[in-house]
N, C-alpha and C. Protein backbone atom coordinates (compact mmCIF):
# COMPACT_ATOMS: atom_id res chain seq x y z
N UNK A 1 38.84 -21.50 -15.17
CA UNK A 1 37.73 -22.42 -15.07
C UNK A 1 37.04 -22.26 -13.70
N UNK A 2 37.68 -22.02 -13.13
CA UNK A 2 36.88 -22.09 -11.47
C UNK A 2 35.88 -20.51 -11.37
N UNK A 3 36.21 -19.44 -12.31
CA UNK A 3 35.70 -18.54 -11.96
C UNK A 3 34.40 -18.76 -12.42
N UNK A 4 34.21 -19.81 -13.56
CA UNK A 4 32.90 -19.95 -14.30
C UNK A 4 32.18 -21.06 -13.07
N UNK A 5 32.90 -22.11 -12.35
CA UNK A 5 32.25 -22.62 -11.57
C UNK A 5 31.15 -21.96 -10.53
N UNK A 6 29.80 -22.74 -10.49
CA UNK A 6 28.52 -22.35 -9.54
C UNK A 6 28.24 -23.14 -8.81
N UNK A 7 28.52 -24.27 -9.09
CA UNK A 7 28.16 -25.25 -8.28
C UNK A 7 28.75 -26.96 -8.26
N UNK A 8 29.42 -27.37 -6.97
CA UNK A 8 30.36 -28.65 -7.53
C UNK A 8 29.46 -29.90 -6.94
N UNK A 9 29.22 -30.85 -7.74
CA UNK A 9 28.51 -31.37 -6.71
C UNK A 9 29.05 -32.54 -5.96
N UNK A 10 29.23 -32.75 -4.71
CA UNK A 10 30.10 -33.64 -3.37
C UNK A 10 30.63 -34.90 -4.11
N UNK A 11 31.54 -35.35 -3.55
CA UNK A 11 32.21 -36.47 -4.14
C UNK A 11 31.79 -37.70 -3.04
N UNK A 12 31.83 -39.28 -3.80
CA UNK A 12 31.54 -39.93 -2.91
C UNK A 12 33.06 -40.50 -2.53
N UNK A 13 33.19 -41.09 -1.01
CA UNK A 13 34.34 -41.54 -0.22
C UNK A 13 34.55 -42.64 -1.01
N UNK A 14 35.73 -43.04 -1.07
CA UNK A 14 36.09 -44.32 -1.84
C UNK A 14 35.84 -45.52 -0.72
N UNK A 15 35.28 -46.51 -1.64
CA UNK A 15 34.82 -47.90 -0.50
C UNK A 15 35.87 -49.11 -0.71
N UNK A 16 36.99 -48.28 0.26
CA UNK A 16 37.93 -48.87 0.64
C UNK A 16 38.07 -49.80 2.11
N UNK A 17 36.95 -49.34 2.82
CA UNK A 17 37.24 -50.11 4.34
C UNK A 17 37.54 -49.19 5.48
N UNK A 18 37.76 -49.28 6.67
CA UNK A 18 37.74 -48.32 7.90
C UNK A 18 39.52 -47.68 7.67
N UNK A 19 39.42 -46.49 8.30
CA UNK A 19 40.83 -46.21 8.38
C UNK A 19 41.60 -45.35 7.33
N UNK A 20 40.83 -45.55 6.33
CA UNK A 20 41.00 -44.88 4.78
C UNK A 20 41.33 -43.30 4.95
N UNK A 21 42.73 -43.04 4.72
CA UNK A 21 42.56 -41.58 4.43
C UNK A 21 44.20 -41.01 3.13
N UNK A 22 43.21 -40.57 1.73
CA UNK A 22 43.65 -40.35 1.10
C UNK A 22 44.04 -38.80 0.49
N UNK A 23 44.91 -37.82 0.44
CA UNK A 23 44.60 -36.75 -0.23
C UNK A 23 45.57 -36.52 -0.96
N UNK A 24 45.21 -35.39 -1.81
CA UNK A 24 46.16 -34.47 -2.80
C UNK A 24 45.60 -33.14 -3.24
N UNK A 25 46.25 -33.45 -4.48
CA UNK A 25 45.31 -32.53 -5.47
C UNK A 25 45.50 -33.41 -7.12
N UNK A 26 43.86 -33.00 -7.87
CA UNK A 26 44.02 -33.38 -9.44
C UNK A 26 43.52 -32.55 -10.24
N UNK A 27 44.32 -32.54 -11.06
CA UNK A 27 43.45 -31.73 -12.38
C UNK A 27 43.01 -32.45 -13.38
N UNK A 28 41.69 -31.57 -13.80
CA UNK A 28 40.76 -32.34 -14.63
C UNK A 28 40.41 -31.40 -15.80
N UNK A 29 40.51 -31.48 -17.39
CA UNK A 29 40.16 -31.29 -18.00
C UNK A 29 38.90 -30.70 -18.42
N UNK A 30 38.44 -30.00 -18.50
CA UNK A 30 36.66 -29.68 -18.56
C UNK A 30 36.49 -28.92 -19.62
N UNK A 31 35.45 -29.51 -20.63
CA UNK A 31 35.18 -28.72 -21.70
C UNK A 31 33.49 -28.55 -21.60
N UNK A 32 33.35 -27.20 -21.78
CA UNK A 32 32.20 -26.88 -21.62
C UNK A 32 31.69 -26.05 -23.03
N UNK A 33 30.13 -26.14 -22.89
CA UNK A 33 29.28 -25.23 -24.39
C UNK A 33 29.22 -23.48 -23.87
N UNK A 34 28.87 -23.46 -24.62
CA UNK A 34 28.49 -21.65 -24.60
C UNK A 34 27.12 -21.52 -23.39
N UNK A 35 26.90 -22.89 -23.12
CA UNK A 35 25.80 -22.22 -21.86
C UNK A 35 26.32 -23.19 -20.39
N UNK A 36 27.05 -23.28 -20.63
CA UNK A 36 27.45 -24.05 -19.76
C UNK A 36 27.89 -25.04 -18.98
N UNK A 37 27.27 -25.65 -20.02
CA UNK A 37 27.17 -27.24 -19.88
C UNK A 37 28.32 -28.26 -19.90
N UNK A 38 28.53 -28.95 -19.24
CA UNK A 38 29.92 -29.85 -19.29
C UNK A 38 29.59 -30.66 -20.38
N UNK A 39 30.74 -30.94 -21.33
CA UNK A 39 30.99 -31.81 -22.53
C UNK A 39 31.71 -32.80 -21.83
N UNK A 40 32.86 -32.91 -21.59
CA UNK A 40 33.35 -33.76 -21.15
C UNK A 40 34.48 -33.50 -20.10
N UNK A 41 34.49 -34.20 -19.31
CA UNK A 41 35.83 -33.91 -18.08
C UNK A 41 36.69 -35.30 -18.31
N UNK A 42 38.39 -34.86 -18.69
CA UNK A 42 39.09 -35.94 -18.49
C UNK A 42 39.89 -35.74 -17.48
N UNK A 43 41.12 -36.77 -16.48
CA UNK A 43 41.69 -36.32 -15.43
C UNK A 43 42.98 -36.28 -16.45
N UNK A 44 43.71 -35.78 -16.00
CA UNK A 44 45.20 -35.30 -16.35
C UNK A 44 45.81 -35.80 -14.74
N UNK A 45 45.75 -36.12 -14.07
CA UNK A 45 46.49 -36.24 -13.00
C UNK A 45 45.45 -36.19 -11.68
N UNK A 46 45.83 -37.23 -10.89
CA UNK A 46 44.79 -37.27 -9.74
C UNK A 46 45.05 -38.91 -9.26
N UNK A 47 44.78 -39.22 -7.84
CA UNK A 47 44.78 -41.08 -7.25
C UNK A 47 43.61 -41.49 -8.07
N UNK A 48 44.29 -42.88 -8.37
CA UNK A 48 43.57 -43.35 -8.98
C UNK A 48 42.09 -43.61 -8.22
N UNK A 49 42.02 -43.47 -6.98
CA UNK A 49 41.58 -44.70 -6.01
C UNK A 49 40.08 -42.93 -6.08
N UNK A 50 40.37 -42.02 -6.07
CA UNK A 50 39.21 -41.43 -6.36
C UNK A 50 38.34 -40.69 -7.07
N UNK A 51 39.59 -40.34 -8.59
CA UNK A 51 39.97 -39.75 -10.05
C UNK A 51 38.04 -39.65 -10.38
N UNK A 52 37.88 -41.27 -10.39
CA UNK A 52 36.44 -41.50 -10.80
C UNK A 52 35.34 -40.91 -10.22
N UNK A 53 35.40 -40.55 -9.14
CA UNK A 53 34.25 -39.87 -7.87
C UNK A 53 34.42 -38.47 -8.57
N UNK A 54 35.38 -37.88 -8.47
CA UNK A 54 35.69 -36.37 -8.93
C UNK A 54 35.01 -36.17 -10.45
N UNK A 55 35.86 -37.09 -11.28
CA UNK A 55 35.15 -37.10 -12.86
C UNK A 55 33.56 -36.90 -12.84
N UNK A 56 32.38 -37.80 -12.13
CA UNK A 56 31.48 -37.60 -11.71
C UNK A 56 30.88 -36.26 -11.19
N UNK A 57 31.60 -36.32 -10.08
CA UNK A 57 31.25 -34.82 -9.51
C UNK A 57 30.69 -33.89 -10.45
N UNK A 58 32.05 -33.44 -10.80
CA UNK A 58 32.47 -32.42 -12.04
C UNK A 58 31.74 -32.74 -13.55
N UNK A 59 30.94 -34.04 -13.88
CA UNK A 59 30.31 -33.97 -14.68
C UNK A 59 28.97 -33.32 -14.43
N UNK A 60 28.56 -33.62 -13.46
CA UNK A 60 27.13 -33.17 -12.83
C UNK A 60 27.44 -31.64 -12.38
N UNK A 61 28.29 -30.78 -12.22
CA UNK A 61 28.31 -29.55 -11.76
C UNK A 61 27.55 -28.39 -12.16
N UNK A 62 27.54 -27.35 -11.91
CA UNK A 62 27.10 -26.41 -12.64
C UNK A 62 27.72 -25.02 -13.16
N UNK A 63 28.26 -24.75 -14.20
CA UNK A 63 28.67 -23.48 -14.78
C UNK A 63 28.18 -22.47 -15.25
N UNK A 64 28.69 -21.50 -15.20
CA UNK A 64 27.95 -20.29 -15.74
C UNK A 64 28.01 -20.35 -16.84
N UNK A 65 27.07 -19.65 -18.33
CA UNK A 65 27.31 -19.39 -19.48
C UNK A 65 28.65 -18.30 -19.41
N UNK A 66 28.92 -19.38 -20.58
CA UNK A 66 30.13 -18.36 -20.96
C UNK A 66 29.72 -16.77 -21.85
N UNK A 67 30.62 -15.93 -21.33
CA UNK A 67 30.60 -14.35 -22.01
C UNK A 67 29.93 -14.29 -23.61
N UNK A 68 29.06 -13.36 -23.60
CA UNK A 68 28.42 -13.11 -25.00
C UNK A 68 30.43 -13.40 -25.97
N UNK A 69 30.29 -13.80 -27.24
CA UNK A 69 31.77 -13.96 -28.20
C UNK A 69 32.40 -15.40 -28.18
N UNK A 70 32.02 -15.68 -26.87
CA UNK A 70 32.14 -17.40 -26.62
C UNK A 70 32.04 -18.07 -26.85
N UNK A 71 30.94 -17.97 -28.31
CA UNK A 71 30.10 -19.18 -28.61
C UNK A 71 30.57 -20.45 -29.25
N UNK A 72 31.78 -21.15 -28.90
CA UNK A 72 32.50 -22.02 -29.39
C UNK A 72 32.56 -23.17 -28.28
N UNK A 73 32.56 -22.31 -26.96
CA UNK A 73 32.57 -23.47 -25.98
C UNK A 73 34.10 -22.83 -25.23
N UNK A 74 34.51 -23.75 -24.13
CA UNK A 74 35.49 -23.64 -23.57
C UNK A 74 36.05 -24.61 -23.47
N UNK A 75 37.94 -24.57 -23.40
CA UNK A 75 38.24 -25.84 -22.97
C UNK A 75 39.18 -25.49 -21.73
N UNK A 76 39.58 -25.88 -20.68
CA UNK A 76 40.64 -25.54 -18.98
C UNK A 76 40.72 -26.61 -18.30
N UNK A 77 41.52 -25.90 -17.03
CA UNK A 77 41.85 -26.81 -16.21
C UNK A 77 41.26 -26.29 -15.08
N UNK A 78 40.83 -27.68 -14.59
CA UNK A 78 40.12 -27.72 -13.13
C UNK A 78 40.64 -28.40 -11.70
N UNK A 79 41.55 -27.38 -11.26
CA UNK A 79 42.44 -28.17 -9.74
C UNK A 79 41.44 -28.11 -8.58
N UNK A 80 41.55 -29.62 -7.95
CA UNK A 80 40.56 -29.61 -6.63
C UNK A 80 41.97 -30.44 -6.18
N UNK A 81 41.92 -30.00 -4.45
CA UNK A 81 42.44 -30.66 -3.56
C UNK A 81 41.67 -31.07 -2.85
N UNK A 82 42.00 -32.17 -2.51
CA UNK A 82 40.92 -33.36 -1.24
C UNK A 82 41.60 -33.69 -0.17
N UNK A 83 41.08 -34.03 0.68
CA UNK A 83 41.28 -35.43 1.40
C UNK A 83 39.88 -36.12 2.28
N UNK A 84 39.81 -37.76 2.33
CA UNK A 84 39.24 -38.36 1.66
C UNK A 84 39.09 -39.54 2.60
N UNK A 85 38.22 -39.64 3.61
CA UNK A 85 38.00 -41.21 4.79
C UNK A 85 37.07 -41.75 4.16
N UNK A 86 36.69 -42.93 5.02
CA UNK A 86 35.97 -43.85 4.34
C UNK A 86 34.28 -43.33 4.82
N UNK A 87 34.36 -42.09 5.19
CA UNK A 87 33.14 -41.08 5.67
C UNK A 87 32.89 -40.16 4.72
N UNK A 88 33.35 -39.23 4.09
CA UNK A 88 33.71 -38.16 3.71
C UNK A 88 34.81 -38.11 2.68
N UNK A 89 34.74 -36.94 1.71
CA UNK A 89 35.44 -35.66 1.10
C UNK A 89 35.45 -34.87 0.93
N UNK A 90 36.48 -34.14 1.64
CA UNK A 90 35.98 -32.50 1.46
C UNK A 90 36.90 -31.74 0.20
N UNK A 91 36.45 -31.12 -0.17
CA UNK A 91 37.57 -30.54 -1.75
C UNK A 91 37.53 -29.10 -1.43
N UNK A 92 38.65 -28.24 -2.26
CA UNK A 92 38.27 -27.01 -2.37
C UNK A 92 39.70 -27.04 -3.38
N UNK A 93 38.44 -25.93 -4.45
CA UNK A 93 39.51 -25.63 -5.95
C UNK A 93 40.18 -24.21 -5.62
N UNK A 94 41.09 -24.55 -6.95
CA UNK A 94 42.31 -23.96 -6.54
C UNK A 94 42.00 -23.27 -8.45
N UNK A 95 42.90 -22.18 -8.24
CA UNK A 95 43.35 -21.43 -9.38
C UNK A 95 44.47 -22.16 -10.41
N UNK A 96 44.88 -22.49 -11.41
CA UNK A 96 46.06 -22.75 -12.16
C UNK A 96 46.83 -21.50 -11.54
């Protein structure tokens, strides 16, 4: 899934209050069409406290069309690691 990724778009900081700093990593479900398009992203695992910012993200992203034979759509997994102040998140995906 990440190789089809083009574009992620920023996550917002959780509005938790000063001092806030949360990270990990989650994976997210992503099913996409034959052109690209996100169908739906569910989390499989991720804090609760920013699961929802990411889901977002990753709905709004942008993918490449999938390979001419494709035409069914795709379904994968999508690992981002964060961490996460009450300023900022910075992510960067990871391979299964």
């Amino acid at each position: 899934m990440k190789s089809l990724l083009r574009r992620l778009d920023p996550l917002e900081p959780p509005a938790l209050g000063k001092n806030v700093r949360i990270s990990g990593r989650m994976e997210l479900e992503v099913n996409l069409n034959a052109a690209g398009k996100v169908l739906c992203v569910r989390a499989r695992s991720g804090n609760p406290l920013i699961i929802g910012s990411a889901i977002e993200a990753v709905s709004h992203s942008e993918f490449a069309a999938l390979p001419r034979g494709e035409s069914s759509g795709k379904c994968g997994i999508l690992i981002l690691r964060y961490r996460a102040t009450e300023h900022a998140v910075t992510i960067s995906v990871e391979e299964k």
